[in-house]
PDB file of N, CA and C in Angstrom:
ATOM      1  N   UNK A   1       0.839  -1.182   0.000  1.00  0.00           N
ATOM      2  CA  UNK A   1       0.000   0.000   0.000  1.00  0.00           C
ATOM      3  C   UNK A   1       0.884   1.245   0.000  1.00  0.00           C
ATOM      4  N   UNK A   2       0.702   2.300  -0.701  1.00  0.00           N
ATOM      5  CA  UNK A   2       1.278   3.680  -0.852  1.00  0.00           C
ATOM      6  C   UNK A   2       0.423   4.485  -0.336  1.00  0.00           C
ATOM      7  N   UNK A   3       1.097   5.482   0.501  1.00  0.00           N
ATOM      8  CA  UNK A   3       0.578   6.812   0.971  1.00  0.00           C
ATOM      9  C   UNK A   3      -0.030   7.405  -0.314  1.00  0.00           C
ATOM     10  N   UNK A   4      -0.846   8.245  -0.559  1.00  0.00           N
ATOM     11  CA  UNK A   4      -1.151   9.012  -1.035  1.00  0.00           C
ATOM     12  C   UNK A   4      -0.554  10.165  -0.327  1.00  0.00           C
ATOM     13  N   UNK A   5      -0.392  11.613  -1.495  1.00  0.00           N
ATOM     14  CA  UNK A   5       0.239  12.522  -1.559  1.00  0.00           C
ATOM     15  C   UNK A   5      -0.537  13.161   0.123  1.00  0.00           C
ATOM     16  N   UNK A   6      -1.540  13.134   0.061  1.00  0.00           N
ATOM     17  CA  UNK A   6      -2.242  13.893   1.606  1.00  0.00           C
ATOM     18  C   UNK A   6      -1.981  13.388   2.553  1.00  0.00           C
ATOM     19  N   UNK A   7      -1.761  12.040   2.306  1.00  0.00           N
ATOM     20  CA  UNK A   7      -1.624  11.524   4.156  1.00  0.00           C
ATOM     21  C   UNK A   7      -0.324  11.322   4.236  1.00  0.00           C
ATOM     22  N   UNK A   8       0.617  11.610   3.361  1.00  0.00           N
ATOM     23  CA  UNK A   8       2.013  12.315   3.498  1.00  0.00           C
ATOM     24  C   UNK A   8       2.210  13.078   3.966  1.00  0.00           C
ATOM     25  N   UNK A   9       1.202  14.322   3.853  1.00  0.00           N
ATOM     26  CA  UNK A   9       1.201  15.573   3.960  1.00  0.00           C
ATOM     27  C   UNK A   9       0.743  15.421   5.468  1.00  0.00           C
ATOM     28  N   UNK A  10      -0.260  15.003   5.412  1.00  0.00           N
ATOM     29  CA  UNK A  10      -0.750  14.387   7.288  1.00  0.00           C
ATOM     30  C   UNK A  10       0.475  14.427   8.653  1.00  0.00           C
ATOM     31  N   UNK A  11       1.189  13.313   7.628  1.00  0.00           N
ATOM     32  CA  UNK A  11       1.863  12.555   8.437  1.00  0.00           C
ATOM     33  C   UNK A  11       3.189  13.400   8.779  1.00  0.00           C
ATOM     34  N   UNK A  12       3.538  14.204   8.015  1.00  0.00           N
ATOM     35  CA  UNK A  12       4.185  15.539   7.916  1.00  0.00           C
ATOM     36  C   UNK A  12       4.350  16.692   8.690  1.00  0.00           C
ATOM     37  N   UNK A  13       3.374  16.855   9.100  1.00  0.00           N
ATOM     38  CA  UNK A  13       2.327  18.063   9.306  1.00  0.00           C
ATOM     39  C   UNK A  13       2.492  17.366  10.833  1.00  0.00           C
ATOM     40  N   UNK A  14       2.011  16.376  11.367  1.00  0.00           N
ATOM     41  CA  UNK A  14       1.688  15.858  12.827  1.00  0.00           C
ATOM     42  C   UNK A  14       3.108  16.074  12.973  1.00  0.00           C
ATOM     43  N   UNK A  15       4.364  15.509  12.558  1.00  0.00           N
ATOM     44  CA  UNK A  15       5.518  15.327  13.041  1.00  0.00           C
ATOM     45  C   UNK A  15       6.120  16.437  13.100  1.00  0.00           C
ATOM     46  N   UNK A  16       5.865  17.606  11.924  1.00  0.00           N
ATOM     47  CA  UNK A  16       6.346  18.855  12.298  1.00  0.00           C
ATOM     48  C   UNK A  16       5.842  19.487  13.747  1.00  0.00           C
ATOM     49  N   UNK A  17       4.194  19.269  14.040  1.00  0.00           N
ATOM     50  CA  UNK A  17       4.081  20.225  15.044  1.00  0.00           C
ATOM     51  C   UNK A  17       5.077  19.185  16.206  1.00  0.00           C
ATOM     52  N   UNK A  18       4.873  17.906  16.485  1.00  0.00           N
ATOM     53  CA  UNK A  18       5.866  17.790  17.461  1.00  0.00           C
ATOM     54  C   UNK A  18       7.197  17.916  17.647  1.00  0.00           C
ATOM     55  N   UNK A  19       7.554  17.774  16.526  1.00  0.00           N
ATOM     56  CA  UNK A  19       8.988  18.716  16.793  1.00  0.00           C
ATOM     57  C   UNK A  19       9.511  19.847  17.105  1.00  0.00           C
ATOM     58  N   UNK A  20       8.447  21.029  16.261  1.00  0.00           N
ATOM     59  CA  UNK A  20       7.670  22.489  17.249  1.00  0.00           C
ATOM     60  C   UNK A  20       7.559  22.399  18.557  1.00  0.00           C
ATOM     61  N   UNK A  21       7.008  21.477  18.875  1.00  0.00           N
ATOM     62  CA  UNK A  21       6.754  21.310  20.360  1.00  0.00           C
ATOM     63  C   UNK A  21       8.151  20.863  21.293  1.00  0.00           C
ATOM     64  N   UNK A  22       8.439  20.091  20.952  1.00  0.00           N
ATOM     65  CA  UNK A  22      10.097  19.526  21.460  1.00  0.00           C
ATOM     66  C   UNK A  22      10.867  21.157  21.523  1.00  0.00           C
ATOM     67  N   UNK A  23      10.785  21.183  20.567  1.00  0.00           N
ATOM     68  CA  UNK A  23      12.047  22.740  20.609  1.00  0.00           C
ATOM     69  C   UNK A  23      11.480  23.658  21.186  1.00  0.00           C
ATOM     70  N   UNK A  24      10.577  24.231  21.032  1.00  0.00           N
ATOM     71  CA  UNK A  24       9.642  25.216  22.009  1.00  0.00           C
ATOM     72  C   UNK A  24       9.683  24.898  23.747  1.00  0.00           C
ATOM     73  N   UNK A  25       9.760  23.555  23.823  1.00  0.00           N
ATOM     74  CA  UNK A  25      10.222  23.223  25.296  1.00  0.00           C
ATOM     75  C   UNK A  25      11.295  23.479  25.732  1.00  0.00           C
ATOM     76  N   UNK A  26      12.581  22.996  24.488  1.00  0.00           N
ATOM     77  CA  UNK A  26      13.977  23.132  25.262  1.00  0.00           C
ATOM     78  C   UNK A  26      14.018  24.500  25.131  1.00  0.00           C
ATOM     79  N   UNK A  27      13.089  25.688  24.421  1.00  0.00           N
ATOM     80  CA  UNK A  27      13.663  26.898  24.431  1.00  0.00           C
ATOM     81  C   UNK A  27      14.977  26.772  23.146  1.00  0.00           C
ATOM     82  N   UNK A  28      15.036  25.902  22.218  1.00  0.00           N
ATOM     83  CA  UNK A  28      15.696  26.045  21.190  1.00  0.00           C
ATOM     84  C   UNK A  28      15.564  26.402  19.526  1.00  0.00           C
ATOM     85  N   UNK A  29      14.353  27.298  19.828  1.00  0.00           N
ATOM     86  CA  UNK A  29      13.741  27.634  17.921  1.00  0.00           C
ATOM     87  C   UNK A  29      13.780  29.468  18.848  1.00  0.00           C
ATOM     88  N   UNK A  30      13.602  30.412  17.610  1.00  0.00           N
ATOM     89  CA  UNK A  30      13.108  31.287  18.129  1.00  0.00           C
ATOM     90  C   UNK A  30      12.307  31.916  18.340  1.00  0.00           C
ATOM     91  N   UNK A  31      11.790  32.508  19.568  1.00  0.00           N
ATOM     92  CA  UNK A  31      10.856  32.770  19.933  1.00  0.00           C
ATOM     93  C   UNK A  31       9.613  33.726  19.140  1.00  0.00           C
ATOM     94  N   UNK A  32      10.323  34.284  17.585  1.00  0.00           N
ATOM     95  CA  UNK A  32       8.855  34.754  16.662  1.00  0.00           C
ATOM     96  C   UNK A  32       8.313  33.707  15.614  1.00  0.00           C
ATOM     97  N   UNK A  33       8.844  32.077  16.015  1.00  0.00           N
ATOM     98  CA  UNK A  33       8.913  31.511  14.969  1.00  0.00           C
ATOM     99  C   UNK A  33       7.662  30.753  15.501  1.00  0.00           C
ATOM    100  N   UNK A  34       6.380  31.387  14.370  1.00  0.00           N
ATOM    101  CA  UNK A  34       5.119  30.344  15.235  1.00  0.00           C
ATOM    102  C   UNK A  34       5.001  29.054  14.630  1.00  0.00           C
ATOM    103  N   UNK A  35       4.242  27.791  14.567  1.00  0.00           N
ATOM    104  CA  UNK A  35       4.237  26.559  14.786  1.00  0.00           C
ATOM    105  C   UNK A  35       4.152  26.611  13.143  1.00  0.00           C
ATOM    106  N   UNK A  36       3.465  27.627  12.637  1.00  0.00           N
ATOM    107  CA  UNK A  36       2.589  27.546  11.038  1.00  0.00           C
ATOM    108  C   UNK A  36       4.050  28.085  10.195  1.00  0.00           C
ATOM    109  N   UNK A  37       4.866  28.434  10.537  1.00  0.00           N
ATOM    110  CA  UNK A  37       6.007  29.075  10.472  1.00  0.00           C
ATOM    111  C   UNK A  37       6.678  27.430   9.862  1.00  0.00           C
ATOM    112  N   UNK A  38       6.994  27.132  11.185  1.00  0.00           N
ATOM    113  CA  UNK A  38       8.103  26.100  11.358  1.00  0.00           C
ATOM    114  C   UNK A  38       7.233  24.456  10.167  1.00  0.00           C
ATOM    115  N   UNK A  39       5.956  24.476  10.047  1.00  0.00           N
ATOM    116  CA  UNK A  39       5.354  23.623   9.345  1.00  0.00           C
ATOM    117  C   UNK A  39       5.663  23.810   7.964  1.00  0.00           C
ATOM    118  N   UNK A  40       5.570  25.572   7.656  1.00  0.00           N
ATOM    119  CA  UNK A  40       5.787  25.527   6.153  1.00  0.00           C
ATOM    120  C   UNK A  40       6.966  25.180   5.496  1.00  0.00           C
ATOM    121  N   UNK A  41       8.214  24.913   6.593  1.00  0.00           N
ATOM    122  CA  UNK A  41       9.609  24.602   6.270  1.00  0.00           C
ATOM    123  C   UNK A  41      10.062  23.094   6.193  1.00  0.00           C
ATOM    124  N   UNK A  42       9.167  22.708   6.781  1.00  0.00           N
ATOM    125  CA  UNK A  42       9.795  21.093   6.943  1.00  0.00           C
ATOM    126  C   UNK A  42       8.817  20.444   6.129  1.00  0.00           C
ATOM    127  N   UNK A  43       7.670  20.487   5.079  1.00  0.00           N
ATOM    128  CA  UNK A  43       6.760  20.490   4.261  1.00  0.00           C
ATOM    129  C   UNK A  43       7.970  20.495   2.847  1.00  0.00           C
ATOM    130  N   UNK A  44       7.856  19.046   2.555  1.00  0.00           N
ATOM    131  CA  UNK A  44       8.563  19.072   1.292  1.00  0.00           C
ATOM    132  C   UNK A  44       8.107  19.856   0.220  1.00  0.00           C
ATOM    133  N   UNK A  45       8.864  20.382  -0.933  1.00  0.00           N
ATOM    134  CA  UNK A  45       8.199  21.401  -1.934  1.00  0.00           C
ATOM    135  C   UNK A  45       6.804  20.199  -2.899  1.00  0.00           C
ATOM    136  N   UNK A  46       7.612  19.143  -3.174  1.00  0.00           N
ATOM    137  CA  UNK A  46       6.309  18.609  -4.039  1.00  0.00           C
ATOM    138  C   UNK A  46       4.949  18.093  -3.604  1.00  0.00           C
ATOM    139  N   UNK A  47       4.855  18.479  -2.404  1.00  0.00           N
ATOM    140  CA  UNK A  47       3.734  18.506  -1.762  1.00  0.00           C
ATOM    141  C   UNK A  47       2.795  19.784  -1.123  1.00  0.00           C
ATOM    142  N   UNK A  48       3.484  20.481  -1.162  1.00  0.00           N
ATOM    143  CA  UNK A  48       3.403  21.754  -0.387  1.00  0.00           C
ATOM    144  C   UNK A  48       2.371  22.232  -1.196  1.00  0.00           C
ATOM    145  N   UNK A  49       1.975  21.917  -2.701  1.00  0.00           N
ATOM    146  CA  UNK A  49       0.694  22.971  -2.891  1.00  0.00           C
ATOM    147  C   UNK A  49      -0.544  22.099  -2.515  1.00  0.00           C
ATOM    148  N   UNK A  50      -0.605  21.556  -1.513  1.00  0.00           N
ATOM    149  CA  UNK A  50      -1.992  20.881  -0.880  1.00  0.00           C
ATOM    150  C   UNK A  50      -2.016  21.077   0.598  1.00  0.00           C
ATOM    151  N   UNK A  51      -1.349  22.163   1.143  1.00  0.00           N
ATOM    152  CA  UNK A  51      -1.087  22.749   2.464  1.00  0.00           C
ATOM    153  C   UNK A  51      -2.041  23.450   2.613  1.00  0.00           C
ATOM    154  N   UNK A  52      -2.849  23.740   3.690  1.00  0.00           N
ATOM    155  CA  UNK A  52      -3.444  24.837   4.332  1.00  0.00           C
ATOM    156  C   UNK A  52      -3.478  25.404   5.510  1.00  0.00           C
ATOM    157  N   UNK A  53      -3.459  26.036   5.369  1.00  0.00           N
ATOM    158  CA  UNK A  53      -4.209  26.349   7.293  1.00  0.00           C
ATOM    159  C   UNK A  53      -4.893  25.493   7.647  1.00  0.00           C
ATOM    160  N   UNK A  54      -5.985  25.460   7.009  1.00  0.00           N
ATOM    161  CA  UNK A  54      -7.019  24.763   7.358  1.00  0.00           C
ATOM    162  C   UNK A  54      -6.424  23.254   8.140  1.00  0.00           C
ATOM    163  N   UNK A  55      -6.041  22.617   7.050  1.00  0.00           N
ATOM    164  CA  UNK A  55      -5.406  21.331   7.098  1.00  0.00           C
ATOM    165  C   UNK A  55      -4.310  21.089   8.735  1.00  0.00           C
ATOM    166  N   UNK A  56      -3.395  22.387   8.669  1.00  0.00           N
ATOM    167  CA  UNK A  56      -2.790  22.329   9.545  1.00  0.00           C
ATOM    168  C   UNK A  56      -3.430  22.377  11.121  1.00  0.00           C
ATOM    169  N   UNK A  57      -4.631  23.636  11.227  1.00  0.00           N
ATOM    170  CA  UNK A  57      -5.015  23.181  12.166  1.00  0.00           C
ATOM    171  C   UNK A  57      -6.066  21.980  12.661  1.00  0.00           C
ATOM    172  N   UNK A  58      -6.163  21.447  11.549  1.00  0.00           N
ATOM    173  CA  UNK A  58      -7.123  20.243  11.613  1.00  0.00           C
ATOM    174  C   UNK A  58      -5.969  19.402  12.479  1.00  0.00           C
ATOM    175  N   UNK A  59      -5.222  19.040  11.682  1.00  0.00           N
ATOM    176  CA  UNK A  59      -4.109  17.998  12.126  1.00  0.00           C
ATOM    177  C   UNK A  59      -3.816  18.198  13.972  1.00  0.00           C
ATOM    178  N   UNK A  60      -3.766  19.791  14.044  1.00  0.00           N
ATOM    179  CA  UNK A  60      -2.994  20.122  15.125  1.00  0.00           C
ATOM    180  C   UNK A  60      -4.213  19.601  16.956  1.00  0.00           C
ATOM    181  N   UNK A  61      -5.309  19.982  16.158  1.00  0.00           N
ATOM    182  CA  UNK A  61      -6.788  19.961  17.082  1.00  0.00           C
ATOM    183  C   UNK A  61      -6.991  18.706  17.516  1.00  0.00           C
ATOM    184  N   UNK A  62      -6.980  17.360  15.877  1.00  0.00           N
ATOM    185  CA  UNK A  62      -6.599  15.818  16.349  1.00  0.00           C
ATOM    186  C   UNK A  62      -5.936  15.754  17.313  1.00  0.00           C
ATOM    187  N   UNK A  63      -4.333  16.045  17.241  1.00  0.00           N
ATOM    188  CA  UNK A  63      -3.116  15.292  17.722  1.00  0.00           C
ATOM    189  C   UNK A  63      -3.544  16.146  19.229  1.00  0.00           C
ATOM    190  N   UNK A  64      -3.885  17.219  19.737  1.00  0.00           N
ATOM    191  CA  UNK A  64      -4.072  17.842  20.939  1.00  0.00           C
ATOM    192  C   UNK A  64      -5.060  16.950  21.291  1.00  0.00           C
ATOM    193  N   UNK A  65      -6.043  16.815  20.470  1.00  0.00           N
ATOM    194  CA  UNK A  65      -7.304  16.136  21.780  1.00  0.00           C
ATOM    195  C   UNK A  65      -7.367  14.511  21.613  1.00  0.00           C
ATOM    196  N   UNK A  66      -6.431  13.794  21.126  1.00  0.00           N
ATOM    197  CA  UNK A  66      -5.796  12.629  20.958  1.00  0.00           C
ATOM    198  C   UNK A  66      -4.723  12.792  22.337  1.00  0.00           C
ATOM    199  N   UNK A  67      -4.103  13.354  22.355  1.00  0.00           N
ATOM    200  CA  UNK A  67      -3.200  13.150  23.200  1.00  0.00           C
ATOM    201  C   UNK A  67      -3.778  13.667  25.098  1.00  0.00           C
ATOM    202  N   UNK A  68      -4.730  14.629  25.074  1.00  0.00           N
ATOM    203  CA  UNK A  68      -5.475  14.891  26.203  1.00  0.00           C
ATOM    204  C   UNK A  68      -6.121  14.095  26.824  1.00  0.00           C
ATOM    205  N   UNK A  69      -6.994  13.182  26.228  1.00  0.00           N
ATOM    206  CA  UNK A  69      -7.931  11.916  26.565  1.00  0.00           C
ATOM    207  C   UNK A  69      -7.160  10.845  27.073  1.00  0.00           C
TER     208      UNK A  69
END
């Protein structure tokens, strides 16, 4: 089975914000660099035109209230 191009992008997207999150803890990114920031960089280019906001905070709302419960 192959990913499709979106749940690449998914899977992308979840791992960026935790790595956001990791560095934001140690205090090692800088401090104007917001999460949507740091997502659009680690978002490979041949995927990147199926990015949104939208998408991103979808992903971000899952993985928060996935991980709260």
């Amino acid at each position: 089975m192959t990913l499709t191009s979106k749940e690449k992008l998914v899977v992308i997207i979840a791992n960026g914000i935790a790595v956001f999150s990791l560095l934001q803890e140690r205090d090692s990114i800088p401090k104007n660099t917001t999460m949507y920031d740091f997502v659009l960089k680690v978002v490979p280019e041949d995927i990147k035109s199926e990015l949104s906001v939208e998408l991103i905070d979808e992903v971000f709302q899952y993985v928060s209230s996935a991980h709260s419960s």
